[in-house]
Structures are given as structure tokens and as C-alpha cells.
N, C-alpha and C. Protein backbone atom coordinates (compact mmCIF):
# COMPACT_ATOMS: atom_id res chain seq x y z
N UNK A 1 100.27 83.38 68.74
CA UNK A 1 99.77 83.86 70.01
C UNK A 1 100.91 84.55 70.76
N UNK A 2 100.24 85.65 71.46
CA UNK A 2 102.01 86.68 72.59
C UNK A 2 101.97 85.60 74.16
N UNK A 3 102.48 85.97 74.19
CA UNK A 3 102.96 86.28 75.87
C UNK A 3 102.86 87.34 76.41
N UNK A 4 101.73 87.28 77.20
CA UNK A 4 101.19 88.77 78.04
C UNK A 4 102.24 89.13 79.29
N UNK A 5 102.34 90.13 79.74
CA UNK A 5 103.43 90.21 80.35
C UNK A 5 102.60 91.19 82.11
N UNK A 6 102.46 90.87 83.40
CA UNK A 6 101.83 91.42 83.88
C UNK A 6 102.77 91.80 85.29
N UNK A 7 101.88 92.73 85.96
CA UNK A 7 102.82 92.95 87.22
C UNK A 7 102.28 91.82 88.25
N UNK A 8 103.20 91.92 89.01
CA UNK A 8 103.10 90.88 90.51
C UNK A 8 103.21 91.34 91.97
N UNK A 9 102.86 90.78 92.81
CA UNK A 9 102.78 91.58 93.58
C UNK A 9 104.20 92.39 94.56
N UNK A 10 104.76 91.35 93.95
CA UNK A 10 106.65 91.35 94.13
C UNK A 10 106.62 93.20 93.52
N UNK A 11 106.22 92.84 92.06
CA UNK A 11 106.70 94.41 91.59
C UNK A 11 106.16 95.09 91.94
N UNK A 12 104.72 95.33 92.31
CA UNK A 12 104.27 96.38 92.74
C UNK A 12 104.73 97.13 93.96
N UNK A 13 104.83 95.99 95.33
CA UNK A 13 105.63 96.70 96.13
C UNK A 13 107.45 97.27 96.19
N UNK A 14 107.73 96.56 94.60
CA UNK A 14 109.28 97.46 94.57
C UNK A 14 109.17 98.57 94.20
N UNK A 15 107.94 98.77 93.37
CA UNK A 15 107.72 99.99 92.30
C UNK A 15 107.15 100.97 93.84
N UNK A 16 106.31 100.53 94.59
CA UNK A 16 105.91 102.06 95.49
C UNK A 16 106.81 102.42 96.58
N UNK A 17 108.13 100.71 96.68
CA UNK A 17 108.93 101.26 97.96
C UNK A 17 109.83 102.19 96.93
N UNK A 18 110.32 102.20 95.97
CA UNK A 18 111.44 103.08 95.25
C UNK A 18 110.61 104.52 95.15
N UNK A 19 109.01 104.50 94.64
CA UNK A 19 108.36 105.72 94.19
C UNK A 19 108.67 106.44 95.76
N UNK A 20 108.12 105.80 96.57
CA UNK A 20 108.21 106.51 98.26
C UNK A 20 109.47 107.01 98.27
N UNK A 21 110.72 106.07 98.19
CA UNK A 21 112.29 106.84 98.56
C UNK A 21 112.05 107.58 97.53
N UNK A 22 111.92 107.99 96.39
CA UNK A 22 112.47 109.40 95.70
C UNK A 22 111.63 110.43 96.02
N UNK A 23 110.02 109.89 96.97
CA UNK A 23 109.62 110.85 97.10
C UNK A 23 110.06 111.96 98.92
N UNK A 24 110.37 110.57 99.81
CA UNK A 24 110.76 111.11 100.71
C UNK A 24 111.99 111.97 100.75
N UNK A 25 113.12 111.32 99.56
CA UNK A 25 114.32 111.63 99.56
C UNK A 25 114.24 113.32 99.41
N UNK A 26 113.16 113.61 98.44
CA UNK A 26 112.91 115.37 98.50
C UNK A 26 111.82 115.59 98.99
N UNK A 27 111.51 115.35 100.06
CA UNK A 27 110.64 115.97 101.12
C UNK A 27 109.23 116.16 100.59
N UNK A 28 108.91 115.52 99.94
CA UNK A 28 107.58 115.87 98.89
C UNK A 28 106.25 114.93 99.40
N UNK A 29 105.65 115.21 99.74
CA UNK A 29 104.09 114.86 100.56
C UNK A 29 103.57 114.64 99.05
N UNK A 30 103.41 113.20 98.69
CA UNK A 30 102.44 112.88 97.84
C UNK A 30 101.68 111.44 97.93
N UNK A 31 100.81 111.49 96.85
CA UNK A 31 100.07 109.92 96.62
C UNK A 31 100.60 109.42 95.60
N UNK A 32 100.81 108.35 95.89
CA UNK A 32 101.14 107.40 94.30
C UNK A 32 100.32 106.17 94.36
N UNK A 33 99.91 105.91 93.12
CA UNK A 33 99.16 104.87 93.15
C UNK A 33 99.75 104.13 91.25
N UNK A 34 99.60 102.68 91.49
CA UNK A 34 99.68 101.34 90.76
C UNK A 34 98.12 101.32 89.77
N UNK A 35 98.13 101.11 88.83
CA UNK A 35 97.37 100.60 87.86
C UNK A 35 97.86 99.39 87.07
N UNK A 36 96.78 98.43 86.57
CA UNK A 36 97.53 97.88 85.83
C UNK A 36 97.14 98.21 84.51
N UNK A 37 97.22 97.17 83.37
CA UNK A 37 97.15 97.35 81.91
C UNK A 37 95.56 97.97 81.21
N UNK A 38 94.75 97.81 82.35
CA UNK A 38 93.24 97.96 82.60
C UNK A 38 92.93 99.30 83.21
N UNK A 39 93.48 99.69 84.00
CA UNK A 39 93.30 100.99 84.63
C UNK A 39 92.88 100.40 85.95
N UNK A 40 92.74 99.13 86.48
CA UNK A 40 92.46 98.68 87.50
C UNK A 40 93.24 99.44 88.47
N UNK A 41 93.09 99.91 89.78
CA UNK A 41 93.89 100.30 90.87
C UNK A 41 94.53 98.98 91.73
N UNK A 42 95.40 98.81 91.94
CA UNK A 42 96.49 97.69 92.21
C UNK A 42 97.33 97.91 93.78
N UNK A 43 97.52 99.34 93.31
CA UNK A 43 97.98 99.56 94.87
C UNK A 43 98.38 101.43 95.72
N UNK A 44 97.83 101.76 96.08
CA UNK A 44 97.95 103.40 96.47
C UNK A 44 98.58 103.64 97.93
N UNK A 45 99.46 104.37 98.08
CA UNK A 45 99.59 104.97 99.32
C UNK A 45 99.87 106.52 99.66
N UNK A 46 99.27 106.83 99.76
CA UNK A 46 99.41 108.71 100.35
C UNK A 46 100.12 108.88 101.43
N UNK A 47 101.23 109.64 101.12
CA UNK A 47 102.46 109.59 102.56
C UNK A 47 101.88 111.15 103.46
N UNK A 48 102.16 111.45 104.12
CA UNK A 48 101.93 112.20 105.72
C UNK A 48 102.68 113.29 105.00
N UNK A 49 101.17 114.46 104.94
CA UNK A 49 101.20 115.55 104.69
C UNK A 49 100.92 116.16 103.51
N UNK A 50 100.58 114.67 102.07
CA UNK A 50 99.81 114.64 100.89
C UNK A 50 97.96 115.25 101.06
N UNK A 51 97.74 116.55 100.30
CA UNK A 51 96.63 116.98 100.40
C UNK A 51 95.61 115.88 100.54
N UNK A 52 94.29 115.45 100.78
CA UNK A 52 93.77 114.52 100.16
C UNK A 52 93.30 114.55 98.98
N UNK A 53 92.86 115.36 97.96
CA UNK A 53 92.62 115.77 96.71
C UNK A 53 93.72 114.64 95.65
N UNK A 54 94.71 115.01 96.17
CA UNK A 54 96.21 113.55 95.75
C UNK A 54 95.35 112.40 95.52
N UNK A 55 95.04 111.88 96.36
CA UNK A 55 94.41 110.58 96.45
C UNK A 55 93.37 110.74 95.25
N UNK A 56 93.18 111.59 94.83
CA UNK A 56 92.08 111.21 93.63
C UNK A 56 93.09 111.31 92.67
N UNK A 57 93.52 112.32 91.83
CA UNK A 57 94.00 113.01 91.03
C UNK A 57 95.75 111.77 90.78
N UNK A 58 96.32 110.96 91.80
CA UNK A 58 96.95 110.08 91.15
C UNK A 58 96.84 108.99 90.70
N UNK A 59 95.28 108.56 91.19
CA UNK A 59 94.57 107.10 89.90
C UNK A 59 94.82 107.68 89.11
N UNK A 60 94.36 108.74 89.09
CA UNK A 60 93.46 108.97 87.28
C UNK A 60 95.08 108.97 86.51
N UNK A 61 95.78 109.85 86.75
CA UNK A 61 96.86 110.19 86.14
C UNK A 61 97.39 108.84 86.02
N UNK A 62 97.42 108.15 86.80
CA UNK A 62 97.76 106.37 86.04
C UNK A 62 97.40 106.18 85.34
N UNK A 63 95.61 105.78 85.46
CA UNK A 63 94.59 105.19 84.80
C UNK A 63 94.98 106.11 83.59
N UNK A 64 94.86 107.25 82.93
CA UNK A 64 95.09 107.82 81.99
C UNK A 64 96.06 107.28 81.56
N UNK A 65 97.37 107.12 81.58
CA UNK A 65 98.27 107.01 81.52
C UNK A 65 98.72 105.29 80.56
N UNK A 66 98.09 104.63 81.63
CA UNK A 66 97.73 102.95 81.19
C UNK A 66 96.59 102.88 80.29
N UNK A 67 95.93 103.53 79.99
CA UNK A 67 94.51 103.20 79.06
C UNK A 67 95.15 104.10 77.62
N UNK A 68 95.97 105.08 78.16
CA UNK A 68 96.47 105.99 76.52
C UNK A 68 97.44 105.50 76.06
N UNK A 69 98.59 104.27 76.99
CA UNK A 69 99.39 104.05 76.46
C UNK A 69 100.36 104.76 76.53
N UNK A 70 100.53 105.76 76.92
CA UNK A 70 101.34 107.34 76.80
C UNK A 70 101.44 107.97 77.98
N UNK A 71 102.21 108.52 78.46
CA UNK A 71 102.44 109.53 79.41
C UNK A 71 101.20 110.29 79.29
N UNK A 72 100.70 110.79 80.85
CA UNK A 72 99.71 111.44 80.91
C UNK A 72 99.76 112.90 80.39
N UNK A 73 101.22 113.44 80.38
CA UNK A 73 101.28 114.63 79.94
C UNK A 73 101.30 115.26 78.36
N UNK A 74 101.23 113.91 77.72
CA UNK A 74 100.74 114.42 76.40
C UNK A 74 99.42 114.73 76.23
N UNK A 75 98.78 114.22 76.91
CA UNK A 75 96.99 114.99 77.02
C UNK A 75 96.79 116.19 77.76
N UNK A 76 98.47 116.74 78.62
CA UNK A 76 98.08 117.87 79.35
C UNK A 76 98.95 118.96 77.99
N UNK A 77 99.91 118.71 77.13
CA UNK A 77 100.44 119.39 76.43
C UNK A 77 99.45 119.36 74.86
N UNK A 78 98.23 118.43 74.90
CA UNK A 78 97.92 118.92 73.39
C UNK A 78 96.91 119.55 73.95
N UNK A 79 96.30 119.88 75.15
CA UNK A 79 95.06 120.39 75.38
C UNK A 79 96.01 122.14 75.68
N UNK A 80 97.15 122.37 75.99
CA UNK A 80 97.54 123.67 76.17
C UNK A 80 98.03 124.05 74.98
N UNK A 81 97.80 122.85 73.62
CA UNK A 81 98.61 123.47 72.40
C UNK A 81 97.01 124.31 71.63
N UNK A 82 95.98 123.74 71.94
CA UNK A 82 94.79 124.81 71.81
C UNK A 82 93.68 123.61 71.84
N UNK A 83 93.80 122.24 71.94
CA UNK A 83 92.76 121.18 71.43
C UNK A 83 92.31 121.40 72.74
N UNK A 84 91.04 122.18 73.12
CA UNK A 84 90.66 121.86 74.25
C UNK A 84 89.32 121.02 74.34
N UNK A 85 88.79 120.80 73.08
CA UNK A 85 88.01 119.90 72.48
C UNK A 85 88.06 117.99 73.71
N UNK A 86 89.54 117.86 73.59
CA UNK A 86 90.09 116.80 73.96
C UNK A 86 89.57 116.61 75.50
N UNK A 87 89.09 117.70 76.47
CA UNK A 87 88.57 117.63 78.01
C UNK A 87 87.60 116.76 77.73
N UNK A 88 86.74 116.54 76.68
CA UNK A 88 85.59 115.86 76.62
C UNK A 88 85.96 114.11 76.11
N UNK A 89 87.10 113.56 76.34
CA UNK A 89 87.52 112.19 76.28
C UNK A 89 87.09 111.67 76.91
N UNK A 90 86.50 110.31 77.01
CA UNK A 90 85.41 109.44 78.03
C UNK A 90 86.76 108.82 78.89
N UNK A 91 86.73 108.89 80.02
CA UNK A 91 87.25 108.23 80.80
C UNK A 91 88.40 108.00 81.27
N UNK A 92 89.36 109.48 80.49
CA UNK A 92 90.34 110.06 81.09
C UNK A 92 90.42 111.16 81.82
N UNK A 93 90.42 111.07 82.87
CA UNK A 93 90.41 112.43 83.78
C UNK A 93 91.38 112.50 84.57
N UNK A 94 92.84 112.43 84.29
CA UNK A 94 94.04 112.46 84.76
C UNK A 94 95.35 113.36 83.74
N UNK A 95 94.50 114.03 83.03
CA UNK A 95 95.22 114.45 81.99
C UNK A 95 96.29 115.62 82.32
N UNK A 96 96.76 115.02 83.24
CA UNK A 96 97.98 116.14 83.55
C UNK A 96 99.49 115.29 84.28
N UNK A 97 100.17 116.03 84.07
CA UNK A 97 102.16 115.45 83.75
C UNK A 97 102.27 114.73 85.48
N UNK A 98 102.23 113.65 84.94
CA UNK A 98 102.55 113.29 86.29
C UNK A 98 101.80 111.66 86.26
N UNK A 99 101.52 110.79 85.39
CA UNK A 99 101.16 109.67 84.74
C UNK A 99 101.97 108.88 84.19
N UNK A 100 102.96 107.86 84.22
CA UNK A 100 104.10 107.01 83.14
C UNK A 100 103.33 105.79 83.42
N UNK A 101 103.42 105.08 81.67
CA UNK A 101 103.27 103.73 81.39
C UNK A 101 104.46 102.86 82.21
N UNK A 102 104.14 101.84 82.48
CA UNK A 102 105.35 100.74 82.38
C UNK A 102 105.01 99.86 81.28
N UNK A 103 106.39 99.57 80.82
CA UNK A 103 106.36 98.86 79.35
C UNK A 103 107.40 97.64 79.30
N UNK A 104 107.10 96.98 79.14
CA UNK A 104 107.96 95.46 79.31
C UNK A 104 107.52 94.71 77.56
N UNK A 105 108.68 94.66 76.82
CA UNK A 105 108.74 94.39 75.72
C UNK A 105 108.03 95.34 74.47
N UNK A 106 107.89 96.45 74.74
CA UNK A 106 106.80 96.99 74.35
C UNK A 106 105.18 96.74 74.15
N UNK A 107 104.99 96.57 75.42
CA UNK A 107 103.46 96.27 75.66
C UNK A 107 103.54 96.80 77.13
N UNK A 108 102.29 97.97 77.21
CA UNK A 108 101.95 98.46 78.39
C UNK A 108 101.57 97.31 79.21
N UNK A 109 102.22 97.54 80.90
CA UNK A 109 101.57 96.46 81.63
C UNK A 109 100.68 96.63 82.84
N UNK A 110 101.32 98.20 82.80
CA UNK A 110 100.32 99.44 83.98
C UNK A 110 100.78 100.72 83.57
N UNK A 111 100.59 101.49 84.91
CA UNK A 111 101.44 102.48 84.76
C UNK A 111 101.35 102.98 86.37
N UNK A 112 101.93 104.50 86.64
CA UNK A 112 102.17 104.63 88.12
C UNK A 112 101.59 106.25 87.79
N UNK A 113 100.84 106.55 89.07
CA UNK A 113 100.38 108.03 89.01
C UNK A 113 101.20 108.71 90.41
N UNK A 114 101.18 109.62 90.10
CA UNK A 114 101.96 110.52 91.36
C UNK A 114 100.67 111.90 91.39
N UNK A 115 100.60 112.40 92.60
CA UNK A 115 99.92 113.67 93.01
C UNK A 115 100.61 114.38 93.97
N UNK A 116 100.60 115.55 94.12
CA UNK A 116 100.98 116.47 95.07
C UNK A 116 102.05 117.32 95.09
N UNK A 117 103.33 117.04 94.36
CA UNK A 117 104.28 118.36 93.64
C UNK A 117 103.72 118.70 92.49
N UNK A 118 104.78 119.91 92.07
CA UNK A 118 104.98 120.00 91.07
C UNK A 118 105.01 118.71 89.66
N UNK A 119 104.39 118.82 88.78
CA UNK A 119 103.33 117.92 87.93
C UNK A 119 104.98 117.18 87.26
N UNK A 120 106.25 117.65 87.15
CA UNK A 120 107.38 117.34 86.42
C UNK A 120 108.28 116.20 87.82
N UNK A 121 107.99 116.79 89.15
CA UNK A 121 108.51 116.11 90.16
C UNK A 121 107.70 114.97 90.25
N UNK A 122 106.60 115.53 89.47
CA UNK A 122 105.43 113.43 90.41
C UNK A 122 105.74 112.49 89.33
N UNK A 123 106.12 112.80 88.12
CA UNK A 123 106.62 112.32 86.96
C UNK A 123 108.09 111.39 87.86
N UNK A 124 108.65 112.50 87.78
CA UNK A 124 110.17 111.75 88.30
C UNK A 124 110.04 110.68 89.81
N UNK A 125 109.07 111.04 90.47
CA UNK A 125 108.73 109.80 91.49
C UNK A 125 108.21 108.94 91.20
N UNK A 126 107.45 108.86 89.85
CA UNK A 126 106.56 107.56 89.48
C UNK A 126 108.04 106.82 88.53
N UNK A 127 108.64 107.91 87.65
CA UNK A 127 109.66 107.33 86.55
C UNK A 127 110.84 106.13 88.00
N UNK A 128 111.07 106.82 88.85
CA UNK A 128 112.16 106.64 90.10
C UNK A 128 111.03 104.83 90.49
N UNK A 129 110.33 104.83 90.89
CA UNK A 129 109.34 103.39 90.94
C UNK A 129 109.28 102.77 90.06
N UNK A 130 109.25 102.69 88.22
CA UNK A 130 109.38 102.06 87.63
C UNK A 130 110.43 101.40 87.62
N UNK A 131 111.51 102.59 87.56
CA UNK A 131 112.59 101.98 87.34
C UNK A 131 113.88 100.95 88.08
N UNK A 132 112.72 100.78 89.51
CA UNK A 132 113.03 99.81 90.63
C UNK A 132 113.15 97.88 89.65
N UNK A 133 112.02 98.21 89.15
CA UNK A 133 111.64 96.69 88.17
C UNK A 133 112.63 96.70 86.87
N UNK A 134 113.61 97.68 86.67
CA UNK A 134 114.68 97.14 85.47
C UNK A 134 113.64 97.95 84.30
N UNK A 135 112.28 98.36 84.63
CA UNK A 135 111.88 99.16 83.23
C UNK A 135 112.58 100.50 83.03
């Protein structure tokens, strides 16, 4: 039998106060939101001056993210390598760069979505929140 490994509520709020400083630190108006290993939503906050459209578009990019196991942007790079077949996946609709797993022993335990920059910057604000928890 494993040892399941899950977030708490300790981590979640280290993971969105660090995602917030890297996002305030560059002036960047976004949403980030917490999933866990389920795609459950865990915890979201949209900072002052994040479109509201954000608020949708960074579940999913979690939820994608935690349900594929994988960075969300490998579903945004095989669908631009020509598979556009792949839009029709049940129940990922976040398929764009800006989605990271968290992984603790190698086993997904959530992941973190970012919305509102550039798709490589919401990456680095969600990566900047993980890496508050030592992942």
C-alpha cells in the first residue's frame, strides 16, 4: 500500500502568497487558482486589474494540468504541432501554457493555474508558488 501525499491548507496559502509576490513583483494583473489531485478548486484569487475572463481560464489550466499530470502546455504545443483532433478531449479545457503539476515524490498532488499575462509569465507565477512548498 503508498502513502498518498496531499496539500494542506498551510500549503495552499504559501503556494498563492509566493504565486501573488512574483506576480505583483512584475506588475502583472492576474488569477491564480489551487487544484488538487482531482481537479477540485481549493483556492483562487484574482488580484486588481485581472480581466475577469482570468477567473475562468486559470481553473481550467490547473484542472488540466492536475488531471494530465503534465504541464498544461503540452496540450497547447501538440495541438500547434498539427493534432488539432486533441480540442475534442473530455474535460480539459485549459489547454494552454500557463498550468504546472505539483509533485511530491513523484505523484501529482495538484497543480496551480495562472491567467492574464503572457501564457510563459503565468507559468513562472504558478512555477514561483510551487516552489514556496520546497517542490
Amino acid at each position: 500500500m503508498k502513502t498518498k501525499h496531499f496539500l494542506e491548507l498551510a500549503d495552499l496559502k504559501q503556494i498563492m502568497a509566493a504565486a501573488e509576490a512574483e506576480a505583483l513583483k512584475n506588475n502583472w494583473p492576474v488569477t491564480i487558482a489551487i487544484v488538487d489531485d482531482g481537479a477540485n478548486l481549493l483556492m483562487l484569487q484574482r488580484l486588481d486589474g485581472a480581466a475577469p475572463i482570468s477567473a475562468h481560464i486559470a481553473p481550467a489550466k490547473a484542472k488540466t494540468a492536475a488531471l494530465g499530470r503534465r504541464e498544461s502546455r503540452i496540450y497547447e504545443e501538440v495541438i500547434n504541432g498539427g493534432r488539432t483532433s486533441f480540442l475534442s478531449a473530455p474535460t480539459l479545457e485549459g489547454m494552454l501554457e500557463g498550468g504546472v503539476p505539483i509533485v511530491k515524490d513523484g505523484q501529482v498532488i495538484g497543480a496551480v493555474g495562472v491567467s492574464g499575462v503572457k501564457s510563459n509569465e503565468d507559468a513562472q507565477i504558478a512555477r514561483a508558488g510551487i516552489a514556496a512548498i520546497g517542490l
